[in-house]
Protein backbone atom coordinates (compact mmCIF):
# COMPACT_ATOMS: atom_id res chain seq x y z
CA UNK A 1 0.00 0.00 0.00
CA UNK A 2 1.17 3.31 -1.03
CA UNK A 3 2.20 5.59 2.04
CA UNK A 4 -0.25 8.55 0.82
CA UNK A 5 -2.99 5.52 0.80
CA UNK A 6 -2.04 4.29 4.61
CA UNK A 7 -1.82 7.55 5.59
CA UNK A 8 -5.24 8.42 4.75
CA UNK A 9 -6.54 4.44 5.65
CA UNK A 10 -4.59 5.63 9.22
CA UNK A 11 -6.71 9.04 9.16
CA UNK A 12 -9.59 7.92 8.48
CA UNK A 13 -9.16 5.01 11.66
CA UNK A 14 -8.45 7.68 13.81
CA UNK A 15 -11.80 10.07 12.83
CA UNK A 16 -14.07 6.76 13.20
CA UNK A 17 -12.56 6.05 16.50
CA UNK A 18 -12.86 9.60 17.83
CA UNK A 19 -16.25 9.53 16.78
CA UNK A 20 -16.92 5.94 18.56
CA UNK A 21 -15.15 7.57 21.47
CA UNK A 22 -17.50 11.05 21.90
CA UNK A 23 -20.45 8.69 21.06
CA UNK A 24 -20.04 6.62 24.88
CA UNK A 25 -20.26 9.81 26.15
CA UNK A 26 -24.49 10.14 26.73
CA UNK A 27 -24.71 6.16 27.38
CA UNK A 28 -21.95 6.34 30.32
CA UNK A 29 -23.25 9.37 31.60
CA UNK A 30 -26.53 6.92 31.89
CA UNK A 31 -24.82 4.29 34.39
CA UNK A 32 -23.35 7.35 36.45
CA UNK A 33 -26.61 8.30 36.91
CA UNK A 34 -27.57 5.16 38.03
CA UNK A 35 -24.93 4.39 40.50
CA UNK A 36 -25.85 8.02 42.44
CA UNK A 37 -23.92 10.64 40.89
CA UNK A 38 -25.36 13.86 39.91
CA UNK A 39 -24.35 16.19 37.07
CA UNK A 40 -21.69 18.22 38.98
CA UNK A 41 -20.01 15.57 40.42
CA UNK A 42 -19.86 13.54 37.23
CA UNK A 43 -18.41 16.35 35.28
CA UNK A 44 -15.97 16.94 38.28
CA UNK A 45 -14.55 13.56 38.10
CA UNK A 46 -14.46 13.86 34.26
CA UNK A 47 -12.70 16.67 33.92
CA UNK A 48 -10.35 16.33 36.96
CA UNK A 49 -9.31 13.10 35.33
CA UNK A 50 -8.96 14.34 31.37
CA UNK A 51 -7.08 17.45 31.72
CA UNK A 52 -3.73 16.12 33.70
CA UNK A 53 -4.44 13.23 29.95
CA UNK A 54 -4.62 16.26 27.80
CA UNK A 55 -1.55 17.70 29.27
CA UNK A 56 0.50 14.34 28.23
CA UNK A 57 -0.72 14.01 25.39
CA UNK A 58 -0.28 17.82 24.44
CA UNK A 59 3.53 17.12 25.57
CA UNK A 60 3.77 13.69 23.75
CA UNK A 61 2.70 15.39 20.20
CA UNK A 62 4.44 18.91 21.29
CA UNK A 63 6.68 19.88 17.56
CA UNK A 64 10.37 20.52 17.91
CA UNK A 65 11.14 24.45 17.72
CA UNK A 66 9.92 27.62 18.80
CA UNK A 67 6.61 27.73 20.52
CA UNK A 68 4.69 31.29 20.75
CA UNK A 69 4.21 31.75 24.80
CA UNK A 70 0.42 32.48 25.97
CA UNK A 71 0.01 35.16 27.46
CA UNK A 72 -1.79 35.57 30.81
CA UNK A 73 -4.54 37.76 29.39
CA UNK A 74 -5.00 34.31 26.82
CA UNK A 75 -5.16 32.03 29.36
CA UNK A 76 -7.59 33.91 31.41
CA UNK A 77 -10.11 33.57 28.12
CA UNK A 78 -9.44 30.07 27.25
CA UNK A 79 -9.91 29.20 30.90
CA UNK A 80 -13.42 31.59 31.20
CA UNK A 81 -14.36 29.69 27.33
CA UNK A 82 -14.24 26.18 29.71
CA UNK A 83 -16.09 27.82 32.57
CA UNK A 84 -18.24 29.59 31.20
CA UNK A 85 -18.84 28.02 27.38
CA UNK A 86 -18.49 24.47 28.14
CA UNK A 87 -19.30 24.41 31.36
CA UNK A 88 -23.00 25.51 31.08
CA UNK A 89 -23.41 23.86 27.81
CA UNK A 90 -22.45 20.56 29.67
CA UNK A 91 -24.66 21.26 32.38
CA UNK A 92 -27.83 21.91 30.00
CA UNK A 93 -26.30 18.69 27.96
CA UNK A 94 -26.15 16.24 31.22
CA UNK A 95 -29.26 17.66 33.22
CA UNK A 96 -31.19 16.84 29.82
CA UNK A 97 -29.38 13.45 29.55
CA UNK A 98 -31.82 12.83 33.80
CA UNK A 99 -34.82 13.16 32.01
CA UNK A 100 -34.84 11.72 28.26
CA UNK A 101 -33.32 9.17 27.01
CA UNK A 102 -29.23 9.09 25.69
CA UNK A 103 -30.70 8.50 22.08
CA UNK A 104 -32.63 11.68 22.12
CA UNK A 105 -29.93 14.21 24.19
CA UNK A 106 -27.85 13.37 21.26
CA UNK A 107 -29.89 13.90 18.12
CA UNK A 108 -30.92 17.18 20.07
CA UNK A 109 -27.05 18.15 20.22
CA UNK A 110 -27.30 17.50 16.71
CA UNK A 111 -28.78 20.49 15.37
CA UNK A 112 -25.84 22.42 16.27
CA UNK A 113 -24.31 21.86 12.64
CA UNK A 114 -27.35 23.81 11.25
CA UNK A 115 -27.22 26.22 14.06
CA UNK A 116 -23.53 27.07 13.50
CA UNK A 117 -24.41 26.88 9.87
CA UNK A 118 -27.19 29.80 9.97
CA UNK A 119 -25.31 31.52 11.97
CA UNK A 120 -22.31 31.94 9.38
CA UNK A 121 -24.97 32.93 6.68
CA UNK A 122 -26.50 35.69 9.44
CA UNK A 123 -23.05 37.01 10.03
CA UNK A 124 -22.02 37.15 6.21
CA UNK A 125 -19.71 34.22 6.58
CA UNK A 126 -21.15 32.26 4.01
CA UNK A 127 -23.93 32.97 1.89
CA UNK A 128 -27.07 30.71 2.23
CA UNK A 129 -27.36 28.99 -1.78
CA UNK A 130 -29.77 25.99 -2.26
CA UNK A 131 -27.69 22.96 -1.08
CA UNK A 132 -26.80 24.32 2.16
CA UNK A 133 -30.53 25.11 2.42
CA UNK A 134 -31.05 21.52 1.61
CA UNK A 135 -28.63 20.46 4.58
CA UNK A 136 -30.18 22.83 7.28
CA UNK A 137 -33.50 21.56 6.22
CA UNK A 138 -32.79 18.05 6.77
CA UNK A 139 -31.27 18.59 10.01
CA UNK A 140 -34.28 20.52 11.15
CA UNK A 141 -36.83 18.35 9.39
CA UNK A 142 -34.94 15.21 11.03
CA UNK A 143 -34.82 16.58 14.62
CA UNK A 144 -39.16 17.33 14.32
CA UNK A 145 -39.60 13.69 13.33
CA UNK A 146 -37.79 12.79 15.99
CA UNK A 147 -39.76 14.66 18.32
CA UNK A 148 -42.87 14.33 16.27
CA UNK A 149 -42.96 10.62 16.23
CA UNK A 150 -41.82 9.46 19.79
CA UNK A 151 -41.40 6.10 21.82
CA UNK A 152 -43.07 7.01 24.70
CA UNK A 153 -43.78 10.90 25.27
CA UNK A 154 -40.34 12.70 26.17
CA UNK A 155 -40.18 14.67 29.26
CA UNK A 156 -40.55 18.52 27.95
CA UNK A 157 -37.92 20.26 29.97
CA UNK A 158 -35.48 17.31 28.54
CA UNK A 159 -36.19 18.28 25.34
CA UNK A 160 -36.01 22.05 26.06
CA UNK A 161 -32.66 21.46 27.90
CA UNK A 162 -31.47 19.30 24.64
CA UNK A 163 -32.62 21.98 22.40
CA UNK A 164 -30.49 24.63 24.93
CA UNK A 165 -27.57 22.90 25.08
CA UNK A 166 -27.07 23.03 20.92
CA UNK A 167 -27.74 26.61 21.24
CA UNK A 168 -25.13 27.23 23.86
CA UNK A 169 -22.69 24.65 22.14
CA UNK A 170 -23.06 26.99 18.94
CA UNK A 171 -22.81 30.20 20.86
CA UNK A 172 -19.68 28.16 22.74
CA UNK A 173 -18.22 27.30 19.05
CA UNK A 174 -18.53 30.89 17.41
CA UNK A 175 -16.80 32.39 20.24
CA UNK A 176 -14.47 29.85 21.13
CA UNK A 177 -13.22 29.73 17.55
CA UNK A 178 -12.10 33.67 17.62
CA UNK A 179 -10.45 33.00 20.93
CA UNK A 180 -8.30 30.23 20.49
CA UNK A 181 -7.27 31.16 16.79
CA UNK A 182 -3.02 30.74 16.66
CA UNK A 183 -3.48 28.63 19.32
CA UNK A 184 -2.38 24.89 19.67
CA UNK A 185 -6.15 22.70 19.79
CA UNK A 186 -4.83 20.38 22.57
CA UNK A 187 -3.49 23.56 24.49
CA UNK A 188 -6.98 25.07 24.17
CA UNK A 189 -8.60 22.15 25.34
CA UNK A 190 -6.42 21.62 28.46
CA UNK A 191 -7.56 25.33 29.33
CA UNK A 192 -11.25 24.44 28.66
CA UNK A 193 -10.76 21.44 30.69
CA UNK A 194 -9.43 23.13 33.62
CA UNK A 195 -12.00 26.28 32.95
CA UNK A 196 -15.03 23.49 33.40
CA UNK A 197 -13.76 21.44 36.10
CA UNK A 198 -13.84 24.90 38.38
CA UNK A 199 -17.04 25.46 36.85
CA UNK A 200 -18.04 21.85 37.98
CA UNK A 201 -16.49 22.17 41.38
CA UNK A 202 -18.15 25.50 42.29
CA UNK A 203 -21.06 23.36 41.52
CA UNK A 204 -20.79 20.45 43.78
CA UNK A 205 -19.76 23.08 46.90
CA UNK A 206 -22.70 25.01 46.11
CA UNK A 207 -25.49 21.87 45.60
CA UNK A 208 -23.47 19.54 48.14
CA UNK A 209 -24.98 16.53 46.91
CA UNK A 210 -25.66 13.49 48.97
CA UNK A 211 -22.26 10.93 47.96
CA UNK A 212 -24.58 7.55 48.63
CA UNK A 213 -22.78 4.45 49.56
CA UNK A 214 -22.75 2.48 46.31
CA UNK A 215 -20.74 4.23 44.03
CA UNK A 216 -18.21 2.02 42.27
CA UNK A 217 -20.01 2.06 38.60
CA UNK A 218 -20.95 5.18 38.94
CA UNK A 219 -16.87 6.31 39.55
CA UNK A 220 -16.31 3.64 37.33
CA UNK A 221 -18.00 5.52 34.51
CA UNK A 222 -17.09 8.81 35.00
CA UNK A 223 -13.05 7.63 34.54
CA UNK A 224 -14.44 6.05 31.36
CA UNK A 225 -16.52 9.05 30.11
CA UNK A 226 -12.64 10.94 31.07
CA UNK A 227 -10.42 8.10 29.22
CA UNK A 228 -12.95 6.79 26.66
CA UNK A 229 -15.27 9.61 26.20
CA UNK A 230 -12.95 12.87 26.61
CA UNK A 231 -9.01 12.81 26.69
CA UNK A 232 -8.75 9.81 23.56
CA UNK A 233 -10.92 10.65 20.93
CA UNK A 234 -9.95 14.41 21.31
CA UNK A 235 -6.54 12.79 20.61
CA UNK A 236 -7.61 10.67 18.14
CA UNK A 237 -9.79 13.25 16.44
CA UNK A 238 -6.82 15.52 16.01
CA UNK A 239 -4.17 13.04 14.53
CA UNK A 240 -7.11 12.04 12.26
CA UNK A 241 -7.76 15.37 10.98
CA UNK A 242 -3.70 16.16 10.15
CA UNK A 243 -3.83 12.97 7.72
CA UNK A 244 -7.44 13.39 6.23
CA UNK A 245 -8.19 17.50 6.93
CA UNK A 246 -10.98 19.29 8.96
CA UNK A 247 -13.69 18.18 6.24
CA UNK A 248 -14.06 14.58 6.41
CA UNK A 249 -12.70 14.92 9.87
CA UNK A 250 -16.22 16.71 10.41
CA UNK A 251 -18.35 14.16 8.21
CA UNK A 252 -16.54 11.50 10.00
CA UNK A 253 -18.36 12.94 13.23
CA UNK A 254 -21.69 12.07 11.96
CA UNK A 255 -21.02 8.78 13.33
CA UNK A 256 -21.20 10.21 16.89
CA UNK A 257 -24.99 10.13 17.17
CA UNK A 258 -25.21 7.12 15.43
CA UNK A 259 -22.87 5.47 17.72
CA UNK A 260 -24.64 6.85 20.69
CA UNK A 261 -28.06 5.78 19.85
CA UNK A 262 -26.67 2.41 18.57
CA UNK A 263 -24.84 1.73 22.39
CA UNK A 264 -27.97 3.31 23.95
CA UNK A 265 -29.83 0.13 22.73
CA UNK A 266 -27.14 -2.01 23.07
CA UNK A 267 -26.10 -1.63 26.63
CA UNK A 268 -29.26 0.51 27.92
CA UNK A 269 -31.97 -1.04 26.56
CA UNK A 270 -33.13 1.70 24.95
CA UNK A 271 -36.27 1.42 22.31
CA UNK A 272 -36.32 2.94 19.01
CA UNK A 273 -39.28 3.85 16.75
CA UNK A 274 -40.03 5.05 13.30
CA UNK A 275 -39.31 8.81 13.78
CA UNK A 276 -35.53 8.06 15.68
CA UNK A 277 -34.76 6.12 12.73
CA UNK A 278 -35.69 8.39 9.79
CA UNK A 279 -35.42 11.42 11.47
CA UNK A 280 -31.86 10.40 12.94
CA UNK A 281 -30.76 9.48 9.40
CA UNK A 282 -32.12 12.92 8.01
CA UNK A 283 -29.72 14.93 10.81
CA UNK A 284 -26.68 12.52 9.97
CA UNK A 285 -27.75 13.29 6.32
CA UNK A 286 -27.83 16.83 6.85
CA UNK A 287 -24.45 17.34 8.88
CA UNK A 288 -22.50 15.10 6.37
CA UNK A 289 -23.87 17.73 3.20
CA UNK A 290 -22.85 20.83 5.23
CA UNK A 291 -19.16 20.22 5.32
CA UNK A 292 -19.10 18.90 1.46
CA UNK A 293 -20.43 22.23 0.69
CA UNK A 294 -17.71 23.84 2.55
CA UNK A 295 -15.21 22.47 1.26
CA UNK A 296 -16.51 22.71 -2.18
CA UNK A 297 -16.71 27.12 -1.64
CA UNK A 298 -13.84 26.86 0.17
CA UNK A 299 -15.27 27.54 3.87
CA UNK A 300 -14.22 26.36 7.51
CA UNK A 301 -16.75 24.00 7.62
CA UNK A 302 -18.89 23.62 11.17
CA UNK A 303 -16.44 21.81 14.22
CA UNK A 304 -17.31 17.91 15.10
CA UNK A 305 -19.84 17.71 17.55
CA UNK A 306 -19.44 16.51 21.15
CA UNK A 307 -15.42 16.99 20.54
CA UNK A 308 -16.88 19.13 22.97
CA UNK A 309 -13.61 20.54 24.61
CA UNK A 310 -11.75 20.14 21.74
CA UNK A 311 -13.99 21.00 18.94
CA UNK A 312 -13.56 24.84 19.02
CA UNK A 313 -10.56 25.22 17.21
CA UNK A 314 -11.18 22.11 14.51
């Protein structure tokens, strides 16, 4: 095999892993629940446990020669973009995740392609021509079936704290993308890392939740949601993208919510109907057309989803 071939064989790996990876995320977040731990302590233990990985593996892919210093005033923001951006998008994300089902909490994240899309073509970024009308309306179209044709009725603030948490997540990738621009991605998302775990810590001295007695899966999933779920895909999502670029790096991401409804059913027992199917395909539809046209006129097309602390400088 040609090395240009393995290379992109290697790439592609990588993205499909990544995307495997973010995918647990919704489904382990599931069993925490289960074994007593709420959303702030969760994201505590995630966080305290991915950023020290993100600091290795920042230093383990670190390039020979000169390295622009960050200055305090830099740090500051990237560290306010975790507390702040990620860590209330996290919180809408994982309260949603206690009251509908993992299936759902992910297609919901899901509109955030179309979201960041619409928001390019509102701030003259990229003008709004038929096929990327085509991909926002599937996304759309995809997330009302899903909604539209149920199993069981879903729990309305769920859904409203879905829906909230792709707004955020857009707002988060807009602003987080200006921020971090010249800046290393793994760098950024040890900052964001850090930024949420305060954000998660002020939480758990504020709430004090009751710690419960039985807690082994739960700890036992929140080190996998760290390993599995955070530190290696964001890894793996990164080394992908340098052999295959940030375009099928981002259609390679439409297996996320895929991958999380298929382990939702797997391991969870979650049901699926008519609308989870069709409308789920219609979203991964949608978010795989937004990033061919972008690379087709030549713009950044929209970040993977749930990189999550990674995905604002893809």
């Amino acid at each position: 095999m040609a090395p240009p071939e393995r290379r992109r064989r290697v790439g592609v790996a990588l993205i499909v892993a990544s995307a495997l990876g973010f995918a647990s995320i919704g489904p382990l977040g599931k069993v925490a629940y289960r074994g007593g731990f709420s959303v702030a302590e969760l994201q505590l233990l995630r966080f305290l446990a991915a950023a020290p990985l993100l600091v290795i593996v920042a230093a383990a892919t670190r390039r020979s020669g000169p390295r622009p210093r960050l200055t305090a005033v830099t740090r500051v923001r990237l560290l306010a973009l975790g507390f702040v951006g990620y860590g209330v998008q996290a919180t809408l994300y994982f309260t949603a995740l206690t009251r509908i089902s993992a299936s759902l909490t992910s297609l919901l994240l899901y509109l955030y392609p179309a979201l960041v899309a619409g928001a390019a073509v509102a701030l003259g970024r990229h003008r709004l021509d038929r096929a990327t009308t085509a991909g926002l309306v599937l996304i759309f179209a995809g997330t009302a079936l899903v909604l539209g044709l149920p199993v069981g009725r879903p729990d309305p603030l769920g859904v409203i704290l879905g829906v909230g948490s792709a707004f955020w997540y857009t707002a988060y990738l807009l602003v987080g993308e200006r921020m971090a621009a010249g800046v290393d991605p793994l760098v950024v998302a040890t900052h964001v890392a850090v930024g949420a775990a305060l954000w998660f810590a002020l939480g758990v001295l504020a709430l004090r939740p009751d710690l419960g007695n039985d807690r082994g899966s739960a700890v036992a999933a929140g080190v996998a949601m760290a390993v599995v779920g955070t530190a290696v895909p964001i890894a793996a999502l990164f080394a992908g993208m340098a052999r295959v670029g940030v375009t099928w790096a981002s259609i390679g991401s439409a297996l996320e919510p895929v991958g999380a409804v298929a382990l939702a059913v797997a391991f969870l027992g979650e049901d699926v109907g008519v609308g989870t199917v069709l409308g789920g395909a219609a979203v991964v539809l949608g978010a795989v057309v937004l990033p061919l046209l972008a690379s087709r006129t030549g713009a950044r097309p929209p970040p993977s989803p749930d990189s999550l602390i990674g995905s604002a400088t893809t």
